[in-house]
PDB file of N, CA and C in Angstrom:
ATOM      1  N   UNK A   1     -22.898   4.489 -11.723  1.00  0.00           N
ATOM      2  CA  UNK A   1     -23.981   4.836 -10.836  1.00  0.00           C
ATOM      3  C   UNK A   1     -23.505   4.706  -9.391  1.00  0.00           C
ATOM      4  N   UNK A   2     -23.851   5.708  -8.598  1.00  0.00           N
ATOM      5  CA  UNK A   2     -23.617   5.367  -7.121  1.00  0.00           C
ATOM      6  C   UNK A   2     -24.635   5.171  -6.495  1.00  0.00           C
ATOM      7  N   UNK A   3     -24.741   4.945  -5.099  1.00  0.00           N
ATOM      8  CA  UNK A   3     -25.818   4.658  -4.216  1.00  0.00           C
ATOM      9  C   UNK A   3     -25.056   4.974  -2.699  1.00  0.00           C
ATOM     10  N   UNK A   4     -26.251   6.376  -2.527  1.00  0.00           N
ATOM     11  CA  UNK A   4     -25.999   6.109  -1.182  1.00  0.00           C
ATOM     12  C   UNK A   4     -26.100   5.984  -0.237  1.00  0.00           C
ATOM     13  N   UNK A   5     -25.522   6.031   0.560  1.00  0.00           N
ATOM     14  CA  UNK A   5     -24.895   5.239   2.304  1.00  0.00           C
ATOM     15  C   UNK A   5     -25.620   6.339   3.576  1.00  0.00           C
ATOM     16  N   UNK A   6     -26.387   6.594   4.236  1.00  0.00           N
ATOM     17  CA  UNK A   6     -26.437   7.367   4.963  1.00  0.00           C
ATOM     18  C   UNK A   6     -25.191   6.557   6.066  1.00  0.00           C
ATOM     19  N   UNK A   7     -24.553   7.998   6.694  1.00  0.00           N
ATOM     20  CA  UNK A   7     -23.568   7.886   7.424  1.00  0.00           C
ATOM     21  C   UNK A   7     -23.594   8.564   8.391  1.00  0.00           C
ATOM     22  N   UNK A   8     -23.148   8.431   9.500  1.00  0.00           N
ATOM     23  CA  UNK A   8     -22.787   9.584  10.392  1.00  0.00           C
ATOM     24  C   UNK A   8     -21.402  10.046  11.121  1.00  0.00           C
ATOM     25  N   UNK A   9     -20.844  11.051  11.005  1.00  0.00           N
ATOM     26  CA  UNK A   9     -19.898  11.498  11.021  1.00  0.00           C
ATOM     27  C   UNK A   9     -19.381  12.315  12.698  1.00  0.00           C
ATOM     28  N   UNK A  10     -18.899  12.248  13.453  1.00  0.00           N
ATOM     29  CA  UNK A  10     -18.642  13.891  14.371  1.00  0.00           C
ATOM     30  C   UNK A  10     -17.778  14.818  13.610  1.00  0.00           C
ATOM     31  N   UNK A  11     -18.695  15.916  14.933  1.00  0.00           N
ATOM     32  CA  UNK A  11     -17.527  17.130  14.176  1.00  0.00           C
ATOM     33  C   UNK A  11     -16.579  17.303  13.553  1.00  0.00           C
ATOM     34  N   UNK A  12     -15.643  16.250  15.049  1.00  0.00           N
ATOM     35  CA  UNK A  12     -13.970  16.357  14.649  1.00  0.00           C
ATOM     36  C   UNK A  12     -14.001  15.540  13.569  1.00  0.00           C
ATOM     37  N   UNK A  13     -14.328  14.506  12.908  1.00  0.00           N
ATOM     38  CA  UNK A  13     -14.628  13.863  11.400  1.00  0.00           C
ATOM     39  C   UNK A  13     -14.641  14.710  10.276  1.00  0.00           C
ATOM     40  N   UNK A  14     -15.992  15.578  10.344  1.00  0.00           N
ATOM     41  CA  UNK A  14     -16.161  16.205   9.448  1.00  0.00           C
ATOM     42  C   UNK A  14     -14.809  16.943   9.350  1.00  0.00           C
ATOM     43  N   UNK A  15     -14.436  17.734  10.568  1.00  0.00           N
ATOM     44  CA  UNK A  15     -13.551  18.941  10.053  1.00  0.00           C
ATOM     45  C   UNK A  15     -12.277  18.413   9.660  1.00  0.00           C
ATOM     46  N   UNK A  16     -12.299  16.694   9.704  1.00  0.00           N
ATOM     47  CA  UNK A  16     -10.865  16.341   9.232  1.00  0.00           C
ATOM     48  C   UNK A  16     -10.940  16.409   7.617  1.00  0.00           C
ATOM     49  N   UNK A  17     -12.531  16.188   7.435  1.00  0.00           N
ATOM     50  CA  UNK A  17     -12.817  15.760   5.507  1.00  0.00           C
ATOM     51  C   UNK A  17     -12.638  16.994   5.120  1.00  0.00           C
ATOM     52  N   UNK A  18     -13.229  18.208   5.762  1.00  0.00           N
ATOM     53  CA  UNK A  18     -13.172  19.208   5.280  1.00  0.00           C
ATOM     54  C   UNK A  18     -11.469  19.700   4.849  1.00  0.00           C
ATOM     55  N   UNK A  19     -10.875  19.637   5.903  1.00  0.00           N
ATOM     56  CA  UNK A  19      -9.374  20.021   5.874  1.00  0.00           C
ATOM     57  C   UNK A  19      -9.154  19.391   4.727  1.00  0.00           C
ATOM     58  N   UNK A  20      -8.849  18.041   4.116  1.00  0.00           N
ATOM     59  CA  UNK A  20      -8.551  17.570   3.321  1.00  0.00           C
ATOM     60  C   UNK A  20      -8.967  18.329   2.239  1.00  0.00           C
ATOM     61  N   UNK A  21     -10.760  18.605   1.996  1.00  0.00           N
ATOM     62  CA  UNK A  21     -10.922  19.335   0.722  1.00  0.00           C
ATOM     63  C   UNK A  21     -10.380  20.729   0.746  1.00  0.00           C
ATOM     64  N   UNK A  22      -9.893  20.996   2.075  1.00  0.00           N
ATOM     65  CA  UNK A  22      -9.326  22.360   1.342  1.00  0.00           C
ATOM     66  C   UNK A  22      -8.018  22.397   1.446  1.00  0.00           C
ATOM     67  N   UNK A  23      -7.460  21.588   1.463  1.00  0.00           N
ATOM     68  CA  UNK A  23      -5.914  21.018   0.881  1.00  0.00           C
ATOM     69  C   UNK A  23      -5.850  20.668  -0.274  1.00  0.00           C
ATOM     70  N   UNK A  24      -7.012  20.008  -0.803  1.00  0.00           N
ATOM     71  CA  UNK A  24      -6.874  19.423  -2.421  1.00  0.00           C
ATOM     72  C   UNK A  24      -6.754  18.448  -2.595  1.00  0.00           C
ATOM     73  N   UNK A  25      -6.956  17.403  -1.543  1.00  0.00           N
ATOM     74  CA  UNK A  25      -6.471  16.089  -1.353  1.00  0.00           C
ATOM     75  C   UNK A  25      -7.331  15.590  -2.204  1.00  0.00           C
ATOM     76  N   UNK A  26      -8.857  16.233  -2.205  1.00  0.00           N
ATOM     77  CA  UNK A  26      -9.957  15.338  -3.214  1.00  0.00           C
ATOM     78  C   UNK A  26     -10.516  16.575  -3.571  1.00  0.00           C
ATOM     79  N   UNK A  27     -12.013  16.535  -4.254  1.00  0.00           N
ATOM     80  CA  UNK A  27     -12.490  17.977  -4.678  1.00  0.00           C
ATOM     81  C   UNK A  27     -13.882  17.902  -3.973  1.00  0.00           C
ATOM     82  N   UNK A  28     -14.345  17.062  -3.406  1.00  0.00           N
ATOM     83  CA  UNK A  28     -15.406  17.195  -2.232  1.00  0.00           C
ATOM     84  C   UNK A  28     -15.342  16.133  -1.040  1.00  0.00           C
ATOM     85  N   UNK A  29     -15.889  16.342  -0.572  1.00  0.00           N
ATOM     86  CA  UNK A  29     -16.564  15.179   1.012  1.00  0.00           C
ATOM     87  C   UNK A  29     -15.988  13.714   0.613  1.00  0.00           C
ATOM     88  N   UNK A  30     -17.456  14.072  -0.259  1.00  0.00           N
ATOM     89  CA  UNK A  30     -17.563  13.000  -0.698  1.00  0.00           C
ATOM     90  C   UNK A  30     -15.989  11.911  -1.237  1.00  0.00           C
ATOM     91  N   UNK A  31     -15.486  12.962  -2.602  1.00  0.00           N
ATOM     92  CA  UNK A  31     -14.113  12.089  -2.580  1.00  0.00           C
ATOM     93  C   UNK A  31     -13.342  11.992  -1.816  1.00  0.00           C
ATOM     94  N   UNK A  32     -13.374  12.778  -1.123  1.00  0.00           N
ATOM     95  CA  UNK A  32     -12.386  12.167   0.470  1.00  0.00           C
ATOM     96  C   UNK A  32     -13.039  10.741   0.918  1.00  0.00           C
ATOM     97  N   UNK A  33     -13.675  11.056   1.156  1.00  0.00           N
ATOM     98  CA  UNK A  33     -14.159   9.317   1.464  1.00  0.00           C
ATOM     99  C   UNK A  33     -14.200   8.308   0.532  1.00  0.00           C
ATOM    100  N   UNK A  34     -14.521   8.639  -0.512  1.00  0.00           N
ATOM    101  CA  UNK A  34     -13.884   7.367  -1.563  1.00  0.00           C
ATOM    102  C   UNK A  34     -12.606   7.053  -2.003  1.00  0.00           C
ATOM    103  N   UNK A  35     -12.201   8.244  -1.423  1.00  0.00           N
ATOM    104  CA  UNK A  35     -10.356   7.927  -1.750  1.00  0.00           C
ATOM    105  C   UNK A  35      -9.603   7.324  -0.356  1.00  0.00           C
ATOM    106  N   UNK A  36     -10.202   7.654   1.292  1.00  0.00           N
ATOM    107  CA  UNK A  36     -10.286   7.016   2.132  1.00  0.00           C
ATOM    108  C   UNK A  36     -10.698   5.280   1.708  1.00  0.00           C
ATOM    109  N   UNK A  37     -11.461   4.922   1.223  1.00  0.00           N
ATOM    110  CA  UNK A  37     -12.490   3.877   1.210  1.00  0.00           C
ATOM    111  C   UNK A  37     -10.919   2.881   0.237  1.00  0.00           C
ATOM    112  N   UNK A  38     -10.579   3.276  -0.727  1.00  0.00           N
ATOM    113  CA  UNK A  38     -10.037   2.717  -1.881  1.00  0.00           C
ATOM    114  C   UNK A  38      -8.393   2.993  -1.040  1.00  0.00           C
ATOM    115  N   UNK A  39      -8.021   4.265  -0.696  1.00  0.00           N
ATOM    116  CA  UNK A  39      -6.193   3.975   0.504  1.00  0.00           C
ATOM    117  C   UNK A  39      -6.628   2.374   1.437  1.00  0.00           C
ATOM    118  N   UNK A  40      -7.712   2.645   2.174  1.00  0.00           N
ATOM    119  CA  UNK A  40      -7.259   1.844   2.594  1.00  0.00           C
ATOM    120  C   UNK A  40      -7.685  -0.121   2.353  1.00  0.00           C
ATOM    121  N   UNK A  41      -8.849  -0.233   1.143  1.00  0.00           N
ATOM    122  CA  UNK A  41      -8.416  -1.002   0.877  1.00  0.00           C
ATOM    123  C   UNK A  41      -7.078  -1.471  -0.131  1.00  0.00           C
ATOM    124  N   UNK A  42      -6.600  -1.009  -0.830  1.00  0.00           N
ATOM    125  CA  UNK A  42      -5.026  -1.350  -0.963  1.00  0.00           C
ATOM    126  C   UNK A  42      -4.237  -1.047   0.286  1.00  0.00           C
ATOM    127  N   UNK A  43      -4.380  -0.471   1.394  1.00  0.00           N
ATOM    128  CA  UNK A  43      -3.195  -1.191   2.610  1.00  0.00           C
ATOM    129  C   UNK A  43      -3.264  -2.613   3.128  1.00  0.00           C
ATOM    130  N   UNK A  44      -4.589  -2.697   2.921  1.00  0.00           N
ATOM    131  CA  UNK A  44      -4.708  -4.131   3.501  1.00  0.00           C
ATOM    132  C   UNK A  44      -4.611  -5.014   2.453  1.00  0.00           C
ATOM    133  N   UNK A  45      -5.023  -4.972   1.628  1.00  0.00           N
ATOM    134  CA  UNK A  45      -4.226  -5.623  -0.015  1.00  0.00           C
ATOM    135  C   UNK A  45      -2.665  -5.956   0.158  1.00  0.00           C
ATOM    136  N   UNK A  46      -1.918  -4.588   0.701  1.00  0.00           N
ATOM    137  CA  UNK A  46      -0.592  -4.792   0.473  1.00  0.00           C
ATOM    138  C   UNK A  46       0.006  -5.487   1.672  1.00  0.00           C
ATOM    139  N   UNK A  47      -1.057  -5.485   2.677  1.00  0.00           N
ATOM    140  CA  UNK A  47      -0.298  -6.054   3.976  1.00  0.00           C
ATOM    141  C   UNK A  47      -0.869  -7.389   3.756  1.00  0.00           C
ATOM    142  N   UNK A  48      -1.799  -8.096   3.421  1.00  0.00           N
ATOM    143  CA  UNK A  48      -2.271  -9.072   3.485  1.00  0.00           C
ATOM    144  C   UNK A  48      -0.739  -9.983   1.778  1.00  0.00           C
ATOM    145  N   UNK A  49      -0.398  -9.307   1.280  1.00  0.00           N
ATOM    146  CA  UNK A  49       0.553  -9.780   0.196  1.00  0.00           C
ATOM    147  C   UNK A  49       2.121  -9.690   1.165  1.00  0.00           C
ATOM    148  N   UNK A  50       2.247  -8.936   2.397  1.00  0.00           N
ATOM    149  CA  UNK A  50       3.281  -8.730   2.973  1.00  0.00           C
ATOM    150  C   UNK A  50       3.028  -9.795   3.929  1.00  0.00           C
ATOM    151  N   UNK A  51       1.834 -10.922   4.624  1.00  0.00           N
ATOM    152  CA  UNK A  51       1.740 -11.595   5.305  1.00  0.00           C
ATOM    153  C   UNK A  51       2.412 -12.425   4.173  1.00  0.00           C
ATOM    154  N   UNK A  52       1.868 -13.023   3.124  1.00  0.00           N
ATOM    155  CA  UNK A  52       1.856 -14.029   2.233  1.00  0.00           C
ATOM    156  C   UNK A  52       3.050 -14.537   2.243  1.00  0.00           C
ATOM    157  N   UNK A  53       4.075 -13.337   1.802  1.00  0.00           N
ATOM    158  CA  UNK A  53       5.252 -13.705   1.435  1.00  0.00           C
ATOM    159  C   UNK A  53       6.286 -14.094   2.643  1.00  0.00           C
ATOM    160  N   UNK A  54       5.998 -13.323   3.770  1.00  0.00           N
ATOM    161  CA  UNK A  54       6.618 -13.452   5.124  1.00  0.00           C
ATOM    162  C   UNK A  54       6.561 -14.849   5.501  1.00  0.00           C
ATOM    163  N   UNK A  55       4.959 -15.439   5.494  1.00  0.00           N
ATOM    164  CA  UNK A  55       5.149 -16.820   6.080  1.00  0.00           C
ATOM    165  C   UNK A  55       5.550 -17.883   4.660  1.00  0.00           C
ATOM    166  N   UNK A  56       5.478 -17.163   3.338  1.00  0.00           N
ATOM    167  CA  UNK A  56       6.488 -18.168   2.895  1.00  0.00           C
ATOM    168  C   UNK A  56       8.074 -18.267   3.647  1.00  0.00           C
ATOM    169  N   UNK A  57       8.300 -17.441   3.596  1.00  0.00           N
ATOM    170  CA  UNK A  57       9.929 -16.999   4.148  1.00  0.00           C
ATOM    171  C   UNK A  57      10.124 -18.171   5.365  1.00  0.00           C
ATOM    172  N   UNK A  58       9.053 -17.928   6.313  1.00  0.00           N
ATOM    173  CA  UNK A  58       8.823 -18.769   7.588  1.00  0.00           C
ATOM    174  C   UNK A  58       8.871 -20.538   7.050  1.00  0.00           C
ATOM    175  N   UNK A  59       8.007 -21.015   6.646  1.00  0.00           N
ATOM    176  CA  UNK A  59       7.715 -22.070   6.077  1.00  0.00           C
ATOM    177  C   UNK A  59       9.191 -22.397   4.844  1.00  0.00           C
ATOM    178  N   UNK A  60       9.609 -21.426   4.338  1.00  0.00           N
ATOM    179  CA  UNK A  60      10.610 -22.170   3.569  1.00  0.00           C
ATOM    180  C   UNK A  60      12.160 -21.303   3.663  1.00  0.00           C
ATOM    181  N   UNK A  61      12.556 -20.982   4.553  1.00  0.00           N
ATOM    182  CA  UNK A  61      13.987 -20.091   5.137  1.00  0.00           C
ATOM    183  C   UNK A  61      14.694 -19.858   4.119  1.00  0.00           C
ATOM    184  N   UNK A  62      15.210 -19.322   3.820  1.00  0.00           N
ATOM    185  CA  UNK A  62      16.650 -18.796   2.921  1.00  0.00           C
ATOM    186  C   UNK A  62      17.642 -19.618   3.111  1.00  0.00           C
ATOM    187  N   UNK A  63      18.619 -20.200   2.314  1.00  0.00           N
ATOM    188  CA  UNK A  63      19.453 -20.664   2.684  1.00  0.00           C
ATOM    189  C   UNK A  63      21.442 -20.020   2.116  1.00  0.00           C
ATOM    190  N   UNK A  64      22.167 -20.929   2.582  1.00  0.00           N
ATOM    191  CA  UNK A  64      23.518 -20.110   2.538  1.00  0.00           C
ATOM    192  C   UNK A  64      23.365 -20.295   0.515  1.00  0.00           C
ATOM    193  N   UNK A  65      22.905 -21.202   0.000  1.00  0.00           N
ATOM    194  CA  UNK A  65      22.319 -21.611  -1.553  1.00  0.00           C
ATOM    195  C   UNK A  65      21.965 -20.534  -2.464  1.00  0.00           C
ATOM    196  N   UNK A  66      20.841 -20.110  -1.535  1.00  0.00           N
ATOM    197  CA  UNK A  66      20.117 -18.485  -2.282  1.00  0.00           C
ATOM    198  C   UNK A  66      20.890 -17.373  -2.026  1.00  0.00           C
ATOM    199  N   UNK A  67      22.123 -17.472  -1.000  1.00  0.00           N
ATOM    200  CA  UNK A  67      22.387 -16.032  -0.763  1.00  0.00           C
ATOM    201  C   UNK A  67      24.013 -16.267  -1.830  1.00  0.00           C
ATOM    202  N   UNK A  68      24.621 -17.205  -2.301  1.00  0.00           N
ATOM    203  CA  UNK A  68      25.376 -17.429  -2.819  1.00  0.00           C
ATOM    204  C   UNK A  68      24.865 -16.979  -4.351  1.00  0.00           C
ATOM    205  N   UNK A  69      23.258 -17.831  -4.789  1.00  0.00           N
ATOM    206  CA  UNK A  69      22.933 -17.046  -5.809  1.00  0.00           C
ATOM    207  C   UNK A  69      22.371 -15.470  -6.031  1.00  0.00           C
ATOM    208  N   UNK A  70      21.929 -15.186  -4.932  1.00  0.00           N
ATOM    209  CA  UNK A  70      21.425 -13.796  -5.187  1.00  0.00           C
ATOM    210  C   UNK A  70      22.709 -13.163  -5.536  1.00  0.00           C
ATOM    211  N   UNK A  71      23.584 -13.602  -4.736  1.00  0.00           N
ATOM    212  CA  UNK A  71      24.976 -12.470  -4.546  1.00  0.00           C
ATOM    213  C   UNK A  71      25.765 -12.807  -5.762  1.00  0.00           C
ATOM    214  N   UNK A  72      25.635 -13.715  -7.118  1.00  0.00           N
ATOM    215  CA  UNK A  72      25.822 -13.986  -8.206  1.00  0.00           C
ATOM    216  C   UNK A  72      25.470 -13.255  -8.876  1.00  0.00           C
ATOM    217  N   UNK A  73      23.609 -12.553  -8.705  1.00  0.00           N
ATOM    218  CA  UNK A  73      23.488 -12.576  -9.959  1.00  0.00           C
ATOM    219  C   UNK A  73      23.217 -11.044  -9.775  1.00  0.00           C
ATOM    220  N   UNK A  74      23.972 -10.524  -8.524  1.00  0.00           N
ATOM    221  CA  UNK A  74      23.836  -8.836  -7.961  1.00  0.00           C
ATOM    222  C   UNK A  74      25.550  -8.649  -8.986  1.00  0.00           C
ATOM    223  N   UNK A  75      25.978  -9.359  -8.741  1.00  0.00           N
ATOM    224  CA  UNK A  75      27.436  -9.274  -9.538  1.00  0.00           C
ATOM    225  C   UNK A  75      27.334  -9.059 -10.906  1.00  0.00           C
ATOM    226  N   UNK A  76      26.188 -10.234 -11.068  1.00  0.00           N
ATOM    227  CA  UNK A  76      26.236 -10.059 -12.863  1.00  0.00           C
ATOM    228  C   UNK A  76      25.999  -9.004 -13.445  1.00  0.00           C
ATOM    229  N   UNK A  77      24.717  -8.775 -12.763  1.00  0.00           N
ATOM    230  CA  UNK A  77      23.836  -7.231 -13.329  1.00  0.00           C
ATOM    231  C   UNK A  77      24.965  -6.037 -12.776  1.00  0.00           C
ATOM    232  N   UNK A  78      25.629  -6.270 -12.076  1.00  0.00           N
ATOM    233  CA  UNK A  78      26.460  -4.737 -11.986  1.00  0.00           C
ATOM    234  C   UNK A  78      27.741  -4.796 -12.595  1.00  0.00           C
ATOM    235  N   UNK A  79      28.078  -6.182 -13.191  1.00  0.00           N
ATOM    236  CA  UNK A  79      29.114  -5.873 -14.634  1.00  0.00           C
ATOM    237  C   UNK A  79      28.322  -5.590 -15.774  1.00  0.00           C
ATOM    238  N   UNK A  80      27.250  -5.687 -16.051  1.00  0.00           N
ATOM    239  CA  UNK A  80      26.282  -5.661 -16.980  1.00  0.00           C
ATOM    240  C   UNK A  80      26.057  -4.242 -17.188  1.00  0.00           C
ATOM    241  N   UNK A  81      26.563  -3.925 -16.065  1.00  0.00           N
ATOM    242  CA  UNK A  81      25.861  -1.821 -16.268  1.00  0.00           C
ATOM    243  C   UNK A  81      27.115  -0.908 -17.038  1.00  0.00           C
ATOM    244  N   UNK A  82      26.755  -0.577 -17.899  1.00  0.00           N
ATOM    245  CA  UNK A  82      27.738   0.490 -18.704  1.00  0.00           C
ATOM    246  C   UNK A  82      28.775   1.540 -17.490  1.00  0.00           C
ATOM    247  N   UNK A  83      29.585   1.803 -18.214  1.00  0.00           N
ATOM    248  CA  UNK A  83      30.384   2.556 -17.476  1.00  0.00           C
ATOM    249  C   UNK A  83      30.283   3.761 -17.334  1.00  0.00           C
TER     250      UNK A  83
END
């Protein structure tokens, strides 16, 4: 079920939704804006998971330890790969 939203839009708005539906991006208005609504909550999903991990990074640094193991186990897996 939906429910809806009265909204208001300008021109230059509309004629951006429109462009989209006649690109194919969605198949009306309407899904342009729910596919707007849903892009951009997963950007901020993905940036808010790109903060997360950053200030782990901050809070706990890399050390010469991890880059000795990463660079171990980049070795392993690429003797590991068929010829």
């Amino acid at each position: 079920m939906t429910v809806p939203i009265p909204t208001r839009f300008t021109e230059e708005e509309i004629a951006l939704i429109d462009d989209l539906v006649s690109h194919r991006v969605a198949d009306s208005r309407s899904a342009v804006i729910r596919k707007g609504l849903h892009d951009l909550a997963e950007s901020v999903r993905r940036a808010r998971i790109g903060a997360t991990i950053a200030d782990s990074y901050r809070e706990n640094p890399q050390s010469s330890e991890d880059d000795d193991l990463a660079m171990a186990g980049a070795i392993a897996m690429t003797e590991a790969e068929p010829c």
